[in-house]
PDB file of N, CA and C in Angstrom:
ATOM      1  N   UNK A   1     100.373 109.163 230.219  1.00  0.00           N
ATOM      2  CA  UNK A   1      98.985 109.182 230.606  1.00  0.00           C
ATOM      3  C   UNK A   1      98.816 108.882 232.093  1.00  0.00           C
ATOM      4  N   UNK A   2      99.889 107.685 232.526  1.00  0.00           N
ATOM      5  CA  UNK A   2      99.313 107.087 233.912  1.00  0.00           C
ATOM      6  C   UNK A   2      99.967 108.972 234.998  1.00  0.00           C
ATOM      7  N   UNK A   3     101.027 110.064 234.185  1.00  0.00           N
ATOM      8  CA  UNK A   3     101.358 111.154 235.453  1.00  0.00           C
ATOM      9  C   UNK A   3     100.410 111.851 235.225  1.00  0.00           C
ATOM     10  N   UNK A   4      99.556 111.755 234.268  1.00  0.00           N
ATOM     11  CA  UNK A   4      98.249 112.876 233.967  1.00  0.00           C
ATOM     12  C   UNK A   4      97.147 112.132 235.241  1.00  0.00           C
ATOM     13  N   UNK A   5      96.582 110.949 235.554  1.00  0.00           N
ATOM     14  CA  UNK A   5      96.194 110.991 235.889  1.00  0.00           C
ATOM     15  C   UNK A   5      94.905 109.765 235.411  1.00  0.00           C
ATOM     16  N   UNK A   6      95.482 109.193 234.267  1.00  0.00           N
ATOM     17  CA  UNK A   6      94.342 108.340 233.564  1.00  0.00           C
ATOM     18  C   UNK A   6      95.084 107.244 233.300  1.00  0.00           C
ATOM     19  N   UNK A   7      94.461 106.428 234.434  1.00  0.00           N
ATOM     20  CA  UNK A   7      94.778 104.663 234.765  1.00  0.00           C
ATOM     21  C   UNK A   7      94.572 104.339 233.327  1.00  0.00           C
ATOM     22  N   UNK A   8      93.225 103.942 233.304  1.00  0.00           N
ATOM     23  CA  UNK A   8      92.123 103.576 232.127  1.00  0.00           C
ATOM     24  C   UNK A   8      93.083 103.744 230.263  1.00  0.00           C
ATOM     25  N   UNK A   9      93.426 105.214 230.073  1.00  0.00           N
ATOM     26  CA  UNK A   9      93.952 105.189 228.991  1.00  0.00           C
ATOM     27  C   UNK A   9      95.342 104.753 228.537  1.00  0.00           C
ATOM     28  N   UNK A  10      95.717 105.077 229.917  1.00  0.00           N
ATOM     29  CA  UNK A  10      97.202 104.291 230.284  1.00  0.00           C
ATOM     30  C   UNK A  10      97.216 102.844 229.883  1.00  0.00           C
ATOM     31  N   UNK A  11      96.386 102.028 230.048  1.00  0.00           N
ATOM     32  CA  UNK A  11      96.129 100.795 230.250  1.00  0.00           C
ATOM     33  C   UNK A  11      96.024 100.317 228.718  1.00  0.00           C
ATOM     34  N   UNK A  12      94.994 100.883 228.495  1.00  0.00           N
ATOM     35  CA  UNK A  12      94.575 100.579 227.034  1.00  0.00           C
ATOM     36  C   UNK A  12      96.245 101.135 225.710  1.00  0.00           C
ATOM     37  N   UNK A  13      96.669 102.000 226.224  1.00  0.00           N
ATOM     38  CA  UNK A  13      97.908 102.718 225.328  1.00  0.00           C
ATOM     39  C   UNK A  13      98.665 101.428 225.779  1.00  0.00           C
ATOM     40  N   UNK A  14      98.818 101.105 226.671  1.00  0.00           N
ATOM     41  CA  UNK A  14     100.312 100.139 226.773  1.00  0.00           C
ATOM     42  C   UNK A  14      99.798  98.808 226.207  1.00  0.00           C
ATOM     43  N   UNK A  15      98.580  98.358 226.641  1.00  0.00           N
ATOM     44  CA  UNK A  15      98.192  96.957 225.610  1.00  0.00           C
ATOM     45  C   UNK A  15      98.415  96.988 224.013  1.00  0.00           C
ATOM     46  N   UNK A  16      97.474  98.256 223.449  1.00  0.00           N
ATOM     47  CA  UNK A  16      98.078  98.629 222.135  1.00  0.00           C
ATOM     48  C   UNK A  16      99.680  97.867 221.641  1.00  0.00           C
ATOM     49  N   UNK A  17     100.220  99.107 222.594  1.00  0.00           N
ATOM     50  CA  UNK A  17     102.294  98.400 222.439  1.00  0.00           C
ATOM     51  C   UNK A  17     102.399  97.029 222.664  1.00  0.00           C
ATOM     52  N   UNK A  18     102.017  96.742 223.542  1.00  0.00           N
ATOM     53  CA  UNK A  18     102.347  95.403 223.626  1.00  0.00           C
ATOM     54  C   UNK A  18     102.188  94.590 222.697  1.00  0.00           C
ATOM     55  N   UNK A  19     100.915  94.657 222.493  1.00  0.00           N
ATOM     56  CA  UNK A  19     100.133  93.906 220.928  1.00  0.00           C
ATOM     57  C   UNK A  19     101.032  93.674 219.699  1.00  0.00           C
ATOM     58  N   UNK A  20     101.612  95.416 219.747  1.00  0.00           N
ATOM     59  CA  UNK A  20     102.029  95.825 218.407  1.00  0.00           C
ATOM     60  C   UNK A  20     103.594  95.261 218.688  1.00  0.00           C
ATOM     61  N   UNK A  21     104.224  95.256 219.582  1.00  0.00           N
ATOM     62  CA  UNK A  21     105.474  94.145 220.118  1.00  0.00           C
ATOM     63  C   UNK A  21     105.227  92.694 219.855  1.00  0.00           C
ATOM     64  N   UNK A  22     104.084  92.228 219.808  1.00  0.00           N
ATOM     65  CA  UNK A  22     104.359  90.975 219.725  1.00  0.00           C
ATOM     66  C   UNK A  22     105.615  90.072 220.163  1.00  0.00           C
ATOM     67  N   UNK A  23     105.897  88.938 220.056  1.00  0.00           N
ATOM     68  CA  UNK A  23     107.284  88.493 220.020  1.00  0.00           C
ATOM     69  C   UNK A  23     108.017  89.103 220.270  1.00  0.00           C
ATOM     70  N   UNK A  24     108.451  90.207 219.534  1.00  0.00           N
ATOM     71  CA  UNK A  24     109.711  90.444 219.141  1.00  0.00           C
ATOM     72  C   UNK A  24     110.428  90.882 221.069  1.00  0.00           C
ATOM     73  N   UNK A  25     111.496  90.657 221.408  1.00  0.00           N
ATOM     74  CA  UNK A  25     112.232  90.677 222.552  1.00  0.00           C
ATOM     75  C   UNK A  25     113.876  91.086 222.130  1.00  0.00           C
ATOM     76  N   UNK A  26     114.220  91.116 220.915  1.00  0.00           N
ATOM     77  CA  UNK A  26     115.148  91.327 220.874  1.00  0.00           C
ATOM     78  C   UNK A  26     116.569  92.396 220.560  1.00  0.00           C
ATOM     79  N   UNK A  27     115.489  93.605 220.998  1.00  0.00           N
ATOM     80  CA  UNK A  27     116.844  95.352 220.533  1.00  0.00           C
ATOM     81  C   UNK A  27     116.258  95.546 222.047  1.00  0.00           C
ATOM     82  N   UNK A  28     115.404  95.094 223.340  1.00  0.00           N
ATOM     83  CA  UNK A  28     115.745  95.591 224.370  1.00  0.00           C
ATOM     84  C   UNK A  28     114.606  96.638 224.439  1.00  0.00           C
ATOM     85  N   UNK A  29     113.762  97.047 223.683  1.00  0.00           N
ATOM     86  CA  UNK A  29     113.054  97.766 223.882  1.00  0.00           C
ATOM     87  C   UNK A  29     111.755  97.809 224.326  1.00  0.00           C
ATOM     88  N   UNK A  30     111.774  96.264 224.330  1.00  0.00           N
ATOM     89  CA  UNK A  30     110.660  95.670 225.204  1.00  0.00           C
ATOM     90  C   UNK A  30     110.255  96.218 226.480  1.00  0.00           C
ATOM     91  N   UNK A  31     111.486  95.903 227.108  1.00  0.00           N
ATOM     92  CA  UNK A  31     111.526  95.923 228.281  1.00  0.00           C
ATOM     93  C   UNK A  31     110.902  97.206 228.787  1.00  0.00           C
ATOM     94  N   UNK A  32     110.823  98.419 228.189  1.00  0.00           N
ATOM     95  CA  UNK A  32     110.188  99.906 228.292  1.00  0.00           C
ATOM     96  C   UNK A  32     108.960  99.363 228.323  1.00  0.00           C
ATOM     97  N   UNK A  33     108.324  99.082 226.996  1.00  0.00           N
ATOM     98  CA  UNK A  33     106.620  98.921 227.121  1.00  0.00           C
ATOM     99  C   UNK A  33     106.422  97.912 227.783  1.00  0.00           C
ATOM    100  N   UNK A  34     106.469  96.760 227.919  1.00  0.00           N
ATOM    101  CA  UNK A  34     106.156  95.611 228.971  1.00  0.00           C
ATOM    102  C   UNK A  34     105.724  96.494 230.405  1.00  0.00           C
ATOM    103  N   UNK A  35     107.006  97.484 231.088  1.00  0.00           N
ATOM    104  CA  UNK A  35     107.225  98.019 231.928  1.00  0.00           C
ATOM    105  C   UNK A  35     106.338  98.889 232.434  1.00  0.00           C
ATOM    106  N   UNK A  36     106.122  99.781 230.849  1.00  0.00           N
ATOM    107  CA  UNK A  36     104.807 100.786 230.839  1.00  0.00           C
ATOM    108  C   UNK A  36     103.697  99.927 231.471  1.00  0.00           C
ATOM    109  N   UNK A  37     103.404  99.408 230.780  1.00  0.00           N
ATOM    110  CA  UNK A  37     102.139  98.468 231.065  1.00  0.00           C
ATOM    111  C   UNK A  37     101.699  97.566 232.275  1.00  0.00           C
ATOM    112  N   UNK A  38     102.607  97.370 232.921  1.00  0.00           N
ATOM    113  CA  UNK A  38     103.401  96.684 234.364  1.00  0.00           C
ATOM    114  C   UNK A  38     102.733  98.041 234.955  1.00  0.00           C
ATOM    115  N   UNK A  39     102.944  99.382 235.027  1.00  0.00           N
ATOM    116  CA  UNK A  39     102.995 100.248 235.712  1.00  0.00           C
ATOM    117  C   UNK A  39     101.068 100.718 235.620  1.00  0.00           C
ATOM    118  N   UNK A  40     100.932 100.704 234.106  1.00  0.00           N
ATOM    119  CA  UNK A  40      99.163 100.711 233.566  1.00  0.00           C
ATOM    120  C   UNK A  40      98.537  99.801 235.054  1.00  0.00           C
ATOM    121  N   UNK A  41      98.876  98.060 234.526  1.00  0.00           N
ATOM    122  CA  UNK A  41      98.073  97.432 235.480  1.00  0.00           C
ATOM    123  C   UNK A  41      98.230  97.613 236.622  1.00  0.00           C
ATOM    124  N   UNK A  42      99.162  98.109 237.140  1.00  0.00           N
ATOM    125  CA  UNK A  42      99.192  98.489 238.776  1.00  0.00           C
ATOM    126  C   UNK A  42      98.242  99.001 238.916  1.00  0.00           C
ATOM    127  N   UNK A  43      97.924 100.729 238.099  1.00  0.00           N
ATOM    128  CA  UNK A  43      97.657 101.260 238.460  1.00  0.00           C
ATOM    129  C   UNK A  43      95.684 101.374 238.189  1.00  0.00           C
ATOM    130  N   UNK A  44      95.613 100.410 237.655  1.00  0.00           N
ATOM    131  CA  UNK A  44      94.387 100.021 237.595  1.00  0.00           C
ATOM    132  C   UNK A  44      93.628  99.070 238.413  1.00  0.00           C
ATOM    133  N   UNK A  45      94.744  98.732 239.424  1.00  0.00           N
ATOM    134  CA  UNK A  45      94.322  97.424 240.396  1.00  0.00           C
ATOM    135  C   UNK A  45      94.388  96.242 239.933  1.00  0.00           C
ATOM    136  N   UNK A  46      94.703  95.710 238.288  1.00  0.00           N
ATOM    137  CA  UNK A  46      94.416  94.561 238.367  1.00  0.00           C
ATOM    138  C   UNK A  46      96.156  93.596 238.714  1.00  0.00           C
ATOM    139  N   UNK A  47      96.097  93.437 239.741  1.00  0.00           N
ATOM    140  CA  UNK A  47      97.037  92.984 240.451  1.00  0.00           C
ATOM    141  C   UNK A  47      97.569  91.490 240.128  1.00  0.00           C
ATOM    142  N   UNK A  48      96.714  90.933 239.821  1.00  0.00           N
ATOM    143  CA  UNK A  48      97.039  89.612 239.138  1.00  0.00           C
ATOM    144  C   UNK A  48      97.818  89.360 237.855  1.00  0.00           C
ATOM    145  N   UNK A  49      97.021  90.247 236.874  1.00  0.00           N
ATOM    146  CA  UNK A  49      98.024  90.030 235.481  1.00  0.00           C
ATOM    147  C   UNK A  49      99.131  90.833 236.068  1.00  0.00           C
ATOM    148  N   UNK A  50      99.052  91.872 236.805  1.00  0.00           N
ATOM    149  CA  UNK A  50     100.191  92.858 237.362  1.00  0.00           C
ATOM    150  C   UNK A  50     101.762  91.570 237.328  1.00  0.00           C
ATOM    151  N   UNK A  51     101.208  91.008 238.201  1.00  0.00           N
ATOM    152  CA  UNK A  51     101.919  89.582 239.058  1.00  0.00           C
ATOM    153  C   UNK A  51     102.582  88.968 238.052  1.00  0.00           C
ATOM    154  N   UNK A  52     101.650  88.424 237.015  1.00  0.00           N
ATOM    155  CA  UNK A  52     102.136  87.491 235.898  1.00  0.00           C
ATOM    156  C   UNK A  52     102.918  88.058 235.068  1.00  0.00           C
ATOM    157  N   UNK A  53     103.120  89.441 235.305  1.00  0.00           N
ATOM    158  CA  UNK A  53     103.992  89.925 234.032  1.00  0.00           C
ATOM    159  C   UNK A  53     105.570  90.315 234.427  1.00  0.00           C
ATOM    160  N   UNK A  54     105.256  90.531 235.737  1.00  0.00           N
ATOM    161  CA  UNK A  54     106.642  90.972 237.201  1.00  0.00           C
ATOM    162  C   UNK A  54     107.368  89.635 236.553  1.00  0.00           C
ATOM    163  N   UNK A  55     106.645  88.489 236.636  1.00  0.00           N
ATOM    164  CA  UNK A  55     107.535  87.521 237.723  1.00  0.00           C
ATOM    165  C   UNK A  55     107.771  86.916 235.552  1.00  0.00           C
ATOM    166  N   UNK A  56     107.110  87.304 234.415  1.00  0.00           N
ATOM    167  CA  UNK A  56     108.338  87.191 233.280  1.00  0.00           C
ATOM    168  C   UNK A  56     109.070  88.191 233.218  1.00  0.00           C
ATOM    169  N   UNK A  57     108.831  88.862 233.468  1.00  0.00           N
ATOM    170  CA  UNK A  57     109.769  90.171 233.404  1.00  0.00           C
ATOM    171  C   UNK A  57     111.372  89.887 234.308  1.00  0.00           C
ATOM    172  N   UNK A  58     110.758  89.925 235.612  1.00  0.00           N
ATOM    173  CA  UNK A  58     112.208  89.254 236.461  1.00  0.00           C
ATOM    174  C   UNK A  58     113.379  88.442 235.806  1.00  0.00           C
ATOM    175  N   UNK A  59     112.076  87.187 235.468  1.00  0.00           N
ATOM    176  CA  UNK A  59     112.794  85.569 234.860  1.00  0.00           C
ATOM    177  C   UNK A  59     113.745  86.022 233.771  1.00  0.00           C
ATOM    178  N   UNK A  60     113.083  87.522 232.235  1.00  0.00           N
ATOM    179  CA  UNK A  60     113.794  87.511 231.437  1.00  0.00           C
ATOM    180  C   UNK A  60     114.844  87.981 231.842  1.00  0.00           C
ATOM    181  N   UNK A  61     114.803  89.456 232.731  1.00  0.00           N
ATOM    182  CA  UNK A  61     115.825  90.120 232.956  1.00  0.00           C
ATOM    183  C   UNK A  61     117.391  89.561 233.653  1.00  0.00           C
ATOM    184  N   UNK A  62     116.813  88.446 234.700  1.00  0.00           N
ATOM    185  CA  UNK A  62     118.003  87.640 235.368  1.00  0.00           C
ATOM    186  C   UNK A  62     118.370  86.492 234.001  1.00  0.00           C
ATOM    187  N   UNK A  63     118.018  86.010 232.822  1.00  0.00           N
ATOM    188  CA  UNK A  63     118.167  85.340 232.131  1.00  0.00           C
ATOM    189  C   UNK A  63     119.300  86.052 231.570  1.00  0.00           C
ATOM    190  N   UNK A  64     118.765  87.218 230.811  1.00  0.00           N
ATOM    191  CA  UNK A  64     120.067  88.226 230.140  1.00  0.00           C
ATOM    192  C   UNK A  64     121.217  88.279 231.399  1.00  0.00           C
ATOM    193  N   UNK A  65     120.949  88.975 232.737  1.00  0.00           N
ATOM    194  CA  UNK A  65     122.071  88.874 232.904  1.00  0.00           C
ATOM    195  C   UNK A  65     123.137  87.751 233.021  1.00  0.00           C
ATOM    196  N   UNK A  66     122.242  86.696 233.080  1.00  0.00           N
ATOM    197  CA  UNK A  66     122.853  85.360 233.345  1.00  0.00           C
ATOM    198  C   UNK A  66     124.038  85.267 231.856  1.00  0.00           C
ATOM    199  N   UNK A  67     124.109  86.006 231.163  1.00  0.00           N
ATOM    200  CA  UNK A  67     124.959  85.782 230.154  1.00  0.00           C
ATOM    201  C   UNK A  67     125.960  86.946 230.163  1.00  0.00           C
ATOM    202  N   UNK A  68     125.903  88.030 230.937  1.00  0.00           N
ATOM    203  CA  UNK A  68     127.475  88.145 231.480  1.00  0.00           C
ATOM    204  C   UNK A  68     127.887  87.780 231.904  1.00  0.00           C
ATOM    205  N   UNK A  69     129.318  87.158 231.921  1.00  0.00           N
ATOM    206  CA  UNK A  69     130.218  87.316 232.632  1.00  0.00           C
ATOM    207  C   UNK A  69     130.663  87.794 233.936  1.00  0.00           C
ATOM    208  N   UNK A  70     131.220  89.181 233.461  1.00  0.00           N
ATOM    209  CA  UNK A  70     131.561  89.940 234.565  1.00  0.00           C
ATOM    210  C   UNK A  70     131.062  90.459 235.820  1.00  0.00           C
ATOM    211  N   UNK A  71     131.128  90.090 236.795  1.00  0.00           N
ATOM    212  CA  UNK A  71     129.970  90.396 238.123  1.00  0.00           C
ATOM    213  C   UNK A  71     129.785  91.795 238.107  1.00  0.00           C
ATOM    214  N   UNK A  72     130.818  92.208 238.033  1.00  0.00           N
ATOM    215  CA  UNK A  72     130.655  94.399 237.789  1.00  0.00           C
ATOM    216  C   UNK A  72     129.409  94.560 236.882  1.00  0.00           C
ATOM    217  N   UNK A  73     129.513  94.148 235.357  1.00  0.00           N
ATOM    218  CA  UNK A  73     129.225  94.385 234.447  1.00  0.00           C
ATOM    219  C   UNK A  73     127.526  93.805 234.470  1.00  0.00           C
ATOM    220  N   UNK A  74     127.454  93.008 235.183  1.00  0.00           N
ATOM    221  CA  UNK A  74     126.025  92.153 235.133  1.00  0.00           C
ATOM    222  C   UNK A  74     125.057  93.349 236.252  1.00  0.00           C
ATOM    223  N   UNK A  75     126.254  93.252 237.578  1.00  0.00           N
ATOM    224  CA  UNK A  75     125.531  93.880 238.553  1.00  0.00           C
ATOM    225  C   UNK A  75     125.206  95.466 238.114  1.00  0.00           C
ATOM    226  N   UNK A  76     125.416  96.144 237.535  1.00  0.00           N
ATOM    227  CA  UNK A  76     125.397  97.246 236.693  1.00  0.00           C
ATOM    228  C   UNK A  76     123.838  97.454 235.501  1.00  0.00           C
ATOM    229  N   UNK A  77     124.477  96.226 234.952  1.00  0.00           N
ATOM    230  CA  UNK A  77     123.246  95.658 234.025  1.00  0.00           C
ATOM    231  C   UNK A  77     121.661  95.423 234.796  1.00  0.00           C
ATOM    232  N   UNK A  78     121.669  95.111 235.901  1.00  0.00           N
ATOM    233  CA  UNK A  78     120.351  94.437 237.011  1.00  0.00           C
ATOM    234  C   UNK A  78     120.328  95.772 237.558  1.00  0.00           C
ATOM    235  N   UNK A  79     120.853  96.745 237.804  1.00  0.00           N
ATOM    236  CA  UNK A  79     121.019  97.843 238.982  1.00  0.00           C
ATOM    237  C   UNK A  79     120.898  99.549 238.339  1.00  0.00           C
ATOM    238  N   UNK A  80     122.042  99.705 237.027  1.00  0.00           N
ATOM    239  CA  UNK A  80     121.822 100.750 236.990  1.00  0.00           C
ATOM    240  C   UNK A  80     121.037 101.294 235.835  1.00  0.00           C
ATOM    241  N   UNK A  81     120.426 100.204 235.176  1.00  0.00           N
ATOM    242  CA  UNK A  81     119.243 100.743 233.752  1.00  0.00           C
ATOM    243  C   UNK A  81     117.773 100.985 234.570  1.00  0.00           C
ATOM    244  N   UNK A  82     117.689 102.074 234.766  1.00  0.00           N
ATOM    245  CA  UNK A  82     116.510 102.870 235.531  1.00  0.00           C
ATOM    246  C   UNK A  82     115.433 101.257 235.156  1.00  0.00           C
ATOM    247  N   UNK A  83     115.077 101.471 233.904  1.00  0.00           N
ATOM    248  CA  UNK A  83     113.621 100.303 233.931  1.00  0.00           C
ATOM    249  C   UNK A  83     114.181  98.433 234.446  1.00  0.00           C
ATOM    250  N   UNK A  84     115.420  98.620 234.487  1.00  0.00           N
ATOM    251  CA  UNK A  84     115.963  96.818 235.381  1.00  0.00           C
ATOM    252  C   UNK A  84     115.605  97.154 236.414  1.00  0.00           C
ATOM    253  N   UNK A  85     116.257  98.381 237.006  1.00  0.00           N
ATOM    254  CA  UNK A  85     115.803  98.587 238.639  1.00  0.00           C
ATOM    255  C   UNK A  85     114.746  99.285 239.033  1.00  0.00           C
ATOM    256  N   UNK A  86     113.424  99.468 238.461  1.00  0.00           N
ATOM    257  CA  UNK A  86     111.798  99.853 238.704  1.00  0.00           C
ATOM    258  C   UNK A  86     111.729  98.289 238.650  1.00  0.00           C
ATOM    259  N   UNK A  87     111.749  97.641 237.902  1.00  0.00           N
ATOM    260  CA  UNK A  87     111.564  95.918 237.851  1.00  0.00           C
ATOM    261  C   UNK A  87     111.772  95.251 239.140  1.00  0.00           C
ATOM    262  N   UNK A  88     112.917  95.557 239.113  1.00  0.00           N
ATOM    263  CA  UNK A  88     113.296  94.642 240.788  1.00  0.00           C
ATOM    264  C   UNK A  88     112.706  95.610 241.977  1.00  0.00           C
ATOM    265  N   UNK A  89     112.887  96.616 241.853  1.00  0.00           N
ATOM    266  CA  UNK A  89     111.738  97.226 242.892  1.00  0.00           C
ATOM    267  C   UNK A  89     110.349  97.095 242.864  1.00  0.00           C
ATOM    268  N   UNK A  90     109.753  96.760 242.274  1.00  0.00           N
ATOM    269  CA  UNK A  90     108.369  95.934 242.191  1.00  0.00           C
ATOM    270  C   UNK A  90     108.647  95.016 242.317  1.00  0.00           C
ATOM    271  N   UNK A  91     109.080  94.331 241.959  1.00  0.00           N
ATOM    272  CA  UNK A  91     109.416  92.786 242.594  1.00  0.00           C
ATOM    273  C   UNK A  91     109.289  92.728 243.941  1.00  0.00           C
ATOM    274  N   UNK A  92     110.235  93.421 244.712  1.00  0.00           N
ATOM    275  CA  UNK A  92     110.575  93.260 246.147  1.00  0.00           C
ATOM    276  C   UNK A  92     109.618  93.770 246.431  1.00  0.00           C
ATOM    277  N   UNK A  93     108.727  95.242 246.309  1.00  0.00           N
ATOM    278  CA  UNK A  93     107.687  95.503 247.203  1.00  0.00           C
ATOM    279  C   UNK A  93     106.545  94.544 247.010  1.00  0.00           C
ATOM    280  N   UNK A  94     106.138  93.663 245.760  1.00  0.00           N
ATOM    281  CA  UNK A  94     105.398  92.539 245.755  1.00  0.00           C
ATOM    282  C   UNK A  94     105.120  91.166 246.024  1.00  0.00           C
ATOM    283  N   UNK A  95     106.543  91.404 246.392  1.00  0.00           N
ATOM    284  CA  UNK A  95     106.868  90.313 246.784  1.00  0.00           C
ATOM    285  C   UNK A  95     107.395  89.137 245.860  1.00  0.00           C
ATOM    286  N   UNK A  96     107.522  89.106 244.682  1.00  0.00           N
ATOM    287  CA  UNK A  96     108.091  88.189 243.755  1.00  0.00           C
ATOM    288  C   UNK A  96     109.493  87.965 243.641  1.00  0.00           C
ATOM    289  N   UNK A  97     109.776  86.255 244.273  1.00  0.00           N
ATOM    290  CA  UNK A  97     111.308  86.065 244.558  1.00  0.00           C
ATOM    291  C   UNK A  97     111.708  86.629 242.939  1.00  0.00           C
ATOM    292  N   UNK A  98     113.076  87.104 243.519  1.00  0.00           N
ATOM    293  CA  UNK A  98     114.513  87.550 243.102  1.00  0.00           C
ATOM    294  C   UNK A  98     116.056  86.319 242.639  1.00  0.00           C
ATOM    295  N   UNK A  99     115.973  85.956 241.327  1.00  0.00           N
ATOM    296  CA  UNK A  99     117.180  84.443 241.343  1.00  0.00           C
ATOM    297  C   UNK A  99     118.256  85.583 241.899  1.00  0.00           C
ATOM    298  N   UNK A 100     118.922  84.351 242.954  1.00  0.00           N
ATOM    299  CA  UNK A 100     119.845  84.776 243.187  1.00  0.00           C
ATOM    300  C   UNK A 100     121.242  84.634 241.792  1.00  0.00           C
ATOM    301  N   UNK A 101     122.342  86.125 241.994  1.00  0.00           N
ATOM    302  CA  UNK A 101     122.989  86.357 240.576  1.00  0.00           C
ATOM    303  C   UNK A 101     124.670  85.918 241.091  1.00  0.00           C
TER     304      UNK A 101
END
């Protein structure tokens, strides 16, 4: 909805998901709709919840990686899953510190 052109329904479709996510955080698929919706509120201006959702989003994502091991394998994990790295690129253009890994 948000490449068609409609903030508004965008917005409302990704709250839906979210809703319907509840809790649950744990097959990873979160991280898509959270993301969607990250991308909704951008694009609706409201910049604040925008903010509040970056900076759990960040916290979870450096949390998971915090449980590899392997520096390859982590840095891979933070870098090459397209929606980890739209994450940290909003981050940085928003400015929301980055834990160092």
């Amino acid at each position: 909805l948000l490449q068609l052109g409609d903030a508004e329904a965008a917005l409302t479709a990704s709250r839906r998901a979210v809703e319907a996510l509840g809790d649950r955080h744990s097959d990873g698929d979160h991280v898509y709709v959270r993301a969607a919706h990250l991308a909704s509120l951008l694009a609706v201006g409201d910049r604040d919840s925008a903010l509040s959702l970056l900076e759990q989003l960040v916290e979870e994502l450096h949390e998971e990686a915090a449980k590899i091991d392997e520096p390859d394998v982590r840095h891979a994990f933070l870098t090459r899953i397209p929606e980890h790295q739209r994450i940290l690129q909003w981050a940085t253009r928003l400015g929301v510190p980055l834990p160092v890994t």
